[in-house]
C-alpha atoms as a PDB file:
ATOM      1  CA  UNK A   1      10.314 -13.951  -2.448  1.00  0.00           C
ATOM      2  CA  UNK A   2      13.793 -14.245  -0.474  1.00  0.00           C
ATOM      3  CA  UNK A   3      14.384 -17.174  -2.351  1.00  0.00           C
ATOM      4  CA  UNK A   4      14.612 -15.173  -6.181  1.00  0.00           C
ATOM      5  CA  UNK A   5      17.427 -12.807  -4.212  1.00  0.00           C
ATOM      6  CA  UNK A   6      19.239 -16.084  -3.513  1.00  0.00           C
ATOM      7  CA  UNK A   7      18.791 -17.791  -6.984  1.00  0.00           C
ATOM      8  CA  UNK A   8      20.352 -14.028  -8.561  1.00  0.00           C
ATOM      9  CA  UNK A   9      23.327 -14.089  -5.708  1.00  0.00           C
ATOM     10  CA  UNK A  10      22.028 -11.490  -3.398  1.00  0.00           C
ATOM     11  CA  UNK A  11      22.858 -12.112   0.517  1.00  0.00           C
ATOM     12  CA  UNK A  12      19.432 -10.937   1.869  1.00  0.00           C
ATOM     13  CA  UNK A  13      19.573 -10.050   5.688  1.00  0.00           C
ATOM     14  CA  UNK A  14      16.312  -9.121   6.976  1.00  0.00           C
ATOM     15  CA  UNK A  15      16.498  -7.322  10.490  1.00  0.00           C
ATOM     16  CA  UNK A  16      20.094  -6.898  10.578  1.00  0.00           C
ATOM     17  CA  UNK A  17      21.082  -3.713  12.279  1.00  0.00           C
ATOM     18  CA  UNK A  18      24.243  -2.269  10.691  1.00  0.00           C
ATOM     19  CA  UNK A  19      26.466  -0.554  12.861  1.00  0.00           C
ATOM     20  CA  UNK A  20      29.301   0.260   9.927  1.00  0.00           C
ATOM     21  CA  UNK A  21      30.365  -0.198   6.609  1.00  0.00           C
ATOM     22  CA  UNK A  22      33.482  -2.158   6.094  1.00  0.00           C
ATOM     23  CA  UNK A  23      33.296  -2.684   2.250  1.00  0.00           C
ATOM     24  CA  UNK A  24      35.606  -2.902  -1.106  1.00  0.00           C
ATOM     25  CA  UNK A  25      32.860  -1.280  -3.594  1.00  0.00           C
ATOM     26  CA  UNK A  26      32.974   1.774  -6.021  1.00  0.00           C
ATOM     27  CA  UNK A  27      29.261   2.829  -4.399  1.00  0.00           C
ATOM     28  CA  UNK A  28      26.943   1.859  -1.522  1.00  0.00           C
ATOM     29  CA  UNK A  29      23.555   1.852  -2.070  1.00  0.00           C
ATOM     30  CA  UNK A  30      21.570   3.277   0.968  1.00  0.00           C
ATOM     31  CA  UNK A  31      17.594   2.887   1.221  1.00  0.00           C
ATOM     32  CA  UNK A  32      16.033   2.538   3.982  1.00  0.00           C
ATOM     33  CA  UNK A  33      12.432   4.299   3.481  1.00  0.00           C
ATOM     34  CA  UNK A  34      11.155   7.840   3.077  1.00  0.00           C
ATOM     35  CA  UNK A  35      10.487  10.086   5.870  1.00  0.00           C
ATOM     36  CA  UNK A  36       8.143  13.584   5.132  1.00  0.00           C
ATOM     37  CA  UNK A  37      10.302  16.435   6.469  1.00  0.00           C
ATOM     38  CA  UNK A  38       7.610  19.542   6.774  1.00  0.00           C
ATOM     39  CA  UNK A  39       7.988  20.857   9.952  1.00  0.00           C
ATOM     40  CA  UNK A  40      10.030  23.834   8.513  1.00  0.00           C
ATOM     41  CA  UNK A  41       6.084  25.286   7.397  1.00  0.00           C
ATOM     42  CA  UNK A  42       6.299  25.974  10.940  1.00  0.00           C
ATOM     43  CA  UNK A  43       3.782  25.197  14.353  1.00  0.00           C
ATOM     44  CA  UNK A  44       0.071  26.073  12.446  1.00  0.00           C
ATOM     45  CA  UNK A  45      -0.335  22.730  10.782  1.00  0.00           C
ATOM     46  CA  UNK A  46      -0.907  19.573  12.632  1.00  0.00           C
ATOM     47  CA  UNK A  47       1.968  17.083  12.014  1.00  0.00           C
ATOM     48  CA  UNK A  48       1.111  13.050  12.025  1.00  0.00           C
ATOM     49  CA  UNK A  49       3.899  11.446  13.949  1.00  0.00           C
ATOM     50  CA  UNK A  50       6.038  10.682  11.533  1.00  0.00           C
ATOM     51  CA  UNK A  51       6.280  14.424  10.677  1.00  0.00           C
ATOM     52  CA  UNK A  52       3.657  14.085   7.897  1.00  0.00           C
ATOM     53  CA  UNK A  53       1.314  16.586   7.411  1.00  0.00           C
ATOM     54  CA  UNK A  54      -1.887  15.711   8.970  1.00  0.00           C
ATOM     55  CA  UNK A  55      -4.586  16.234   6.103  1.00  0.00           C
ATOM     56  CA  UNK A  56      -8.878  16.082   6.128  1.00  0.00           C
ATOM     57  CA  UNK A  57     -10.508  13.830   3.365  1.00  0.00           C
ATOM     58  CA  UNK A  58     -10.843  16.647   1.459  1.00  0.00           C
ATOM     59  CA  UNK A  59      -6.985  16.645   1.678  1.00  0.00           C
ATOM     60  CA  UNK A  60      -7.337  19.936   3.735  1.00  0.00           C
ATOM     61  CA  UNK A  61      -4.246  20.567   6.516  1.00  0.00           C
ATOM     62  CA  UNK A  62      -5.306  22.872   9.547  1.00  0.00           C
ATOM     63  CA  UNK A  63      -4.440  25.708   7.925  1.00  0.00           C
ATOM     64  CA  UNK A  64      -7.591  27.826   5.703  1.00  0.00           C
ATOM     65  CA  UNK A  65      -7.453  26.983   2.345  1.00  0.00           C
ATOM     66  CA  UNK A  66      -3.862  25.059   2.266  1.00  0.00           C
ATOM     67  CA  UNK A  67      -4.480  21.448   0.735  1.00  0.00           C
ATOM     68  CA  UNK A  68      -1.699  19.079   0.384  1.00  0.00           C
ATOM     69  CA  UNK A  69      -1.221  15.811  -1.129  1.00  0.00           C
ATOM     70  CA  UNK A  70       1.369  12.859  -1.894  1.00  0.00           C
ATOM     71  CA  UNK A  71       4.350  11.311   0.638  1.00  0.00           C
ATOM     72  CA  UNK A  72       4.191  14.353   2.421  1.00  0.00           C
ATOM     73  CA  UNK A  73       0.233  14.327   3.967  1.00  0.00           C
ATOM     74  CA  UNK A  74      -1.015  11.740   6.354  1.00  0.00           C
ATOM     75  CA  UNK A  75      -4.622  11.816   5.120  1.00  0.00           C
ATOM     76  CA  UNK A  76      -7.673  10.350   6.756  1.00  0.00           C
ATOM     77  CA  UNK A  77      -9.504   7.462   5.492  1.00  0.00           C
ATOM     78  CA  UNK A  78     -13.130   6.609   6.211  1.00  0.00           C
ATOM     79  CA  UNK A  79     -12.315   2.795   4.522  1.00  0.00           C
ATOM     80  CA  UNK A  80      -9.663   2.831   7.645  1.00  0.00           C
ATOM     81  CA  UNK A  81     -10.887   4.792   9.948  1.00  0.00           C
ATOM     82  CA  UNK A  82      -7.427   6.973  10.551  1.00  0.00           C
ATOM     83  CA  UNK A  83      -4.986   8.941   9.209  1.00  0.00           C
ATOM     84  CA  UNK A  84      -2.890   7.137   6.505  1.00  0.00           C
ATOM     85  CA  UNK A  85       0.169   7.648   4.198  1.00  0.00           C
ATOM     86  CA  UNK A  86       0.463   6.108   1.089  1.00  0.00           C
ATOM     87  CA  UNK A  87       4.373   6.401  -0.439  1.00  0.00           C
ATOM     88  CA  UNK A  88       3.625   5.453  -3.996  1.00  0.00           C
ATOM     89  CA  UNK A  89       2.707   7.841  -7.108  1.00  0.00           C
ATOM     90  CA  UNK A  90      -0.400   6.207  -7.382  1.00  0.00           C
ATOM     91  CA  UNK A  91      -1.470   8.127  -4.318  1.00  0.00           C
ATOM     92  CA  UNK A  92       0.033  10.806  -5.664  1.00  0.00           C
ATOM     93  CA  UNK A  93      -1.809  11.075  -8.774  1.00  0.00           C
ATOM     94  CA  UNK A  94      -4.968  10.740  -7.536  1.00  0.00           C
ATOM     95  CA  UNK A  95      -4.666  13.636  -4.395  1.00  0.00           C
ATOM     96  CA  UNK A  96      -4.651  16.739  -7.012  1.00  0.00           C
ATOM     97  CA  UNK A  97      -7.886  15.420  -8.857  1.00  0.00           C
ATOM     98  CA  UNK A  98      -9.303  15.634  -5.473  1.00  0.00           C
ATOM     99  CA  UNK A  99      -7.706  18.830  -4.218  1.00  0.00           C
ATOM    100  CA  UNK A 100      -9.053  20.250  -7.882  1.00  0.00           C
ATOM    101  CA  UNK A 101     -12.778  19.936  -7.484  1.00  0.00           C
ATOM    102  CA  UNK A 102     -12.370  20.972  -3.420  1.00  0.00           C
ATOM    103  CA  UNK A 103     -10.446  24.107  -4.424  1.00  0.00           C
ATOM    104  CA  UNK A 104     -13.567  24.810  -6.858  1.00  0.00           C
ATOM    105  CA  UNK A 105     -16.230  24.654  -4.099  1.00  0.00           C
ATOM    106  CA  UNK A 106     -16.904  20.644  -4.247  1.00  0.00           C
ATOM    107  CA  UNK A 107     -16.573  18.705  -1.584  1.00  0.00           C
ATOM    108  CA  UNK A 108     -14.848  15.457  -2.927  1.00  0.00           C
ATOM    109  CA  UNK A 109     -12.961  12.865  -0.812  1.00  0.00           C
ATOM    110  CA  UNK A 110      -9.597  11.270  -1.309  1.00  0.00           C
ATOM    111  CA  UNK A 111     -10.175   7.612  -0.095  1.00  0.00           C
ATOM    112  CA  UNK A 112      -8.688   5.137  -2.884  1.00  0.00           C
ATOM    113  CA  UNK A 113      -7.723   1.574  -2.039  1.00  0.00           C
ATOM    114  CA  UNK A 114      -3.995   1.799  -1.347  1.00  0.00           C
ATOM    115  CA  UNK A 115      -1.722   0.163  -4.350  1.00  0.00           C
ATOM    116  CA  UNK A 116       1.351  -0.442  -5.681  1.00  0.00           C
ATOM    117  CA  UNK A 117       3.817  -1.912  -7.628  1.00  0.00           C
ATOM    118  CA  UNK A 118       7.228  -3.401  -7.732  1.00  0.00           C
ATOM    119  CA  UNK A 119       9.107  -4.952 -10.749  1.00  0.00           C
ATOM    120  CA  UNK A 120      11.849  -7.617  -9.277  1.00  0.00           C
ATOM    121  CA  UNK A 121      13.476 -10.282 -11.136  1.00  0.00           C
ATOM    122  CA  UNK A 122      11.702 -10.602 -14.332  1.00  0.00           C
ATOM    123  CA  UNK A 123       8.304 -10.528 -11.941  1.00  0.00           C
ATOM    124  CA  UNK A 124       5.397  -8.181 -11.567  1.00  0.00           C
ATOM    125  CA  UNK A 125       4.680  -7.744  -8.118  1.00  0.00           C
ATOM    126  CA  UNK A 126       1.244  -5.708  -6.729  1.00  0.00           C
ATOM    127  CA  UNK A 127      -0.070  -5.307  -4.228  1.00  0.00           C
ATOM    128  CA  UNK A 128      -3.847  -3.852  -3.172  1.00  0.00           C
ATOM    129  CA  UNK A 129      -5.820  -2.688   0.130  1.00  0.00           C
ATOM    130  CA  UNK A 130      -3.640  -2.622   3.637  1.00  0.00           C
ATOM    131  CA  UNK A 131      -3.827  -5.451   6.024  1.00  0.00           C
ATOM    132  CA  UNK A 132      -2.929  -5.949   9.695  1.00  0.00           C
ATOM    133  CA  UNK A 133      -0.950  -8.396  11.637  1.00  0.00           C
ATOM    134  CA  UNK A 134      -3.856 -10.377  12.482  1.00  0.00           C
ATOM    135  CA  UNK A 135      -5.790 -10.615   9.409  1.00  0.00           C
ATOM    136  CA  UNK A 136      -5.613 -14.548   8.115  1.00  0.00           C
ATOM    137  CA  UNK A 137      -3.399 -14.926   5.327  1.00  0.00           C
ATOM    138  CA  UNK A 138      -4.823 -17.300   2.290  1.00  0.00           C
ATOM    139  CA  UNK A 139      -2.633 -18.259  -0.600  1.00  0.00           C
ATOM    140  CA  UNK A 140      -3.724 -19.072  -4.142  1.00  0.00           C
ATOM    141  CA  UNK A 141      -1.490 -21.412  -5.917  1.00  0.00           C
ATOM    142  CA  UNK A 142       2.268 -22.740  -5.336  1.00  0.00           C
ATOM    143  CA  UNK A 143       4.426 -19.635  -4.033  1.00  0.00           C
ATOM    144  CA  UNK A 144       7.286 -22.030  -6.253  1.00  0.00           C
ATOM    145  CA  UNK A 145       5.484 -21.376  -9.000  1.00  0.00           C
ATOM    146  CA  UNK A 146       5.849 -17.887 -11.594  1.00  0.00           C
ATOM    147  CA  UNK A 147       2.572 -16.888 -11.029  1.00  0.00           C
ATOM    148  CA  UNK A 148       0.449 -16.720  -7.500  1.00  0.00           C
ATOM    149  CA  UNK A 149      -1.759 -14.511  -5.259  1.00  0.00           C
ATOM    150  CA  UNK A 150      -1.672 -14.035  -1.268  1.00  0.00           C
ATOM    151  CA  UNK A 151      -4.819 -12.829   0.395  1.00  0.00           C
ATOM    152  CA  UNK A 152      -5.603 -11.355   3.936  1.00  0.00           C
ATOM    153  CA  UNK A 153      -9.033 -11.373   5.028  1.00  0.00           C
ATOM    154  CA  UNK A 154     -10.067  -9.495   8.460  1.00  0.00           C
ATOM    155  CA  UNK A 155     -12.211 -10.649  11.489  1.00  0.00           C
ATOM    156  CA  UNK A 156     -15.011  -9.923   9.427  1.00  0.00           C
ATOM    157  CA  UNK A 157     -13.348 -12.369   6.311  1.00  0.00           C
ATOM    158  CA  UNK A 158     -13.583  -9.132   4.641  1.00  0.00           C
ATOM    159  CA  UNK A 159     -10.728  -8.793   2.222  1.00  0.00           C
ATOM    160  CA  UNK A 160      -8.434  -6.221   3.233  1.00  0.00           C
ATOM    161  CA  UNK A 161      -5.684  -6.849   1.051  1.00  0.00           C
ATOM    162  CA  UNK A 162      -4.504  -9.104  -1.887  1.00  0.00           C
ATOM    163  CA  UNK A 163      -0.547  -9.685  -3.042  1.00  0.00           C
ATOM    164  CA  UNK A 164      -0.576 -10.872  -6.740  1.00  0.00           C
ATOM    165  CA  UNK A 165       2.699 -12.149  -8.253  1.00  0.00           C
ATOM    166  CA  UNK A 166       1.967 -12.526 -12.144  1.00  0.00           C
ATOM    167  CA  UNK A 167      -1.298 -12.357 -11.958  1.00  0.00           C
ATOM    168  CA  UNK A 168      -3.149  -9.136 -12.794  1.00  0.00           C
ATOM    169  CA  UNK A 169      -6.841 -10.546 -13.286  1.00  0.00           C
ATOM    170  CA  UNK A 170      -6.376 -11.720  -9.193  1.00  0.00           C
ATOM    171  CA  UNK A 171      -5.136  -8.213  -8.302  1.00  0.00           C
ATOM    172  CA  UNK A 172      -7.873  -6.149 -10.333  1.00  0.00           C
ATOM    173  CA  UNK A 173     -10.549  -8.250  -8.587  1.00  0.00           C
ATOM    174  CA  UNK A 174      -8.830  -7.761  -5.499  1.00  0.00           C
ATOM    175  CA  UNK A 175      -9.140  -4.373  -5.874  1.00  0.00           C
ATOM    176  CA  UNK A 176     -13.032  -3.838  -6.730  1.00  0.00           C
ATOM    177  CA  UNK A 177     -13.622  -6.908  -4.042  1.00  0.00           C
ATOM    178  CA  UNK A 178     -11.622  -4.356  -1.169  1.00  0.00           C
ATOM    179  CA  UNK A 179     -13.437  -1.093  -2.606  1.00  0.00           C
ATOM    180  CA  UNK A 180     -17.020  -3.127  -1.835  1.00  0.00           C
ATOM    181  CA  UNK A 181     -16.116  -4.676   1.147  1.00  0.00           C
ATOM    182  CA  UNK A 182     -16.855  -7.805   0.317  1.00  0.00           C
ATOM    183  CA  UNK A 183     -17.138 -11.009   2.771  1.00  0.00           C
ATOM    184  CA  UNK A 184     -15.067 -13.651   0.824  1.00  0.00           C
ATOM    185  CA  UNK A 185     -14.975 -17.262   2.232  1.00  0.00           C
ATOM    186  CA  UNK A 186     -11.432 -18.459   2.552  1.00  0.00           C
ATOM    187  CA  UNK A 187     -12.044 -21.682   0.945  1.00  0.00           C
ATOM    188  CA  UNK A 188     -12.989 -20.375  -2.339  1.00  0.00           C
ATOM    189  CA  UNK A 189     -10.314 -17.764  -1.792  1.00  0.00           C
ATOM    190  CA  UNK A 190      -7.749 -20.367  -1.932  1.00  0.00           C
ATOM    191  CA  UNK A 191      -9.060 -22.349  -4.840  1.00  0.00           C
ATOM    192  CA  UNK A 192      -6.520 -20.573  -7.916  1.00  0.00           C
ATOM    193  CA  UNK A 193      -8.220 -22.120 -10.046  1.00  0.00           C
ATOM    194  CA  UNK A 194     -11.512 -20.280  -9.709  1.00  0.00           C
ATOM    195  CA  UNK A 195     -11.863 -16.245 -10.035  1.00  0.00           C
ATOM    196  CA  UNK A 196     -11.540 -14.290  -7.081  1.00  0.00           C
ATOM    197  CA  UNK A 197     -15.164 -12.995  -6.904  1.00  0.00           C
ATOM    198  CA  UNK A 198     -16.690 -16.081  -7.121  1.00  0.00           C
ATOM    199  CA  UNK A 199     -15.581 -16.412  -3.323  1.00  0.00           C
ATOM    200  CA  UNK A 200     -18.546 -13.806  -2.242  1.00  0.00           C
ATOM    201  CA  UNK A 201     -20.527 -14.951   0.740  1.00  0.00           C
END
């Protein structure tokens, strides 16, 4: 992806620490990530971290009958296994369906497969699931090409997450694939030329 920055005259610099701004420009653009700031509801609720609020399934905090949802709650996942936070309104959207049907007596669980989306250059970008460091990265297709999908499968080659550049049939297969957790074999994975699912074990 570096490479469309550098073909539309951006000077990427990945890991560059600044210490100060020295520029000739009208504005300066500043973002550097989101950070929930919630302590000021004070020492009942339990705090992830990273200052989130730390939320049940349900989407419950510590405190009685207080729910809360979106960037701001660090909710646990049963697909994960820990408390996650999902900055995209995807997540968003989804939390007060959940936080409905609890406040009404249900019991429902907020557990969707982490997504979202990014528009750069003239290119859809998604992205589906949430991999680690060590999961195996396969790619589909020629990453110098307009359209192409990355895949990470686990230890298990479970698929844990899929990166799909122009290619929405690979990314909503990716999806239902990560919801069922399927065992893909990596082979298959990497053939573009053949769907996604067809790469069940």
């Amino acid at each position: 992806m570096a490479n469309w920055y550098r073909a539309a005259g951006v000077d990427l610099r990945l890991d560059s620490p600044v210490t100060h701004l020295d520029l000739d420009a009208d504005r300066i653009l500043v973002a550097i990530g989101a950070r929930p700031d919630v302590r000021w509801l004070g020492d009942s609720f339990a705090y992830a971290p990273d200052g989130a609020l730390l939320v049940t399934a349900q989407l419950r905090t510590s405190v009685g009958n207080v729910f809360a949802v979106g960037d701001c709650a660090a909710y646990y996942s049963e697909r994960y296994g820990k408390h996650i936070r999902v900055e995209h309104w995807d997540n968003a959207l989804r939390g007060p369906q959940t936080v409905a049907d609890n406040v009404l007596g249900g019991s429902a669980e907020h557990d969707p497969v982490p997504y979202f989306w990014s528009e750069q250059f003239g290119r859809m970008v998604q992205y589906v699931g949430r991999h680690a460091a060590t999961d195996k990265m396969v790619v589909r297709g020629d990453l110098g090409d307009a359209a192409w999908t990355v895949c990470w499968l686990d230890d298990s080659s479970r698929l844990s997450a899929a990166l799909a550049v122009g290619k929405p049939r690979d990314l909503a297969q990716g999806r239902k694939l990560i919801t069922a957790s399927s065992v893909l074999d990596a082979a298959r994975v990497a053939d573009p030329g053949r769907p996604l699912t067809s790469a069940t074990l």
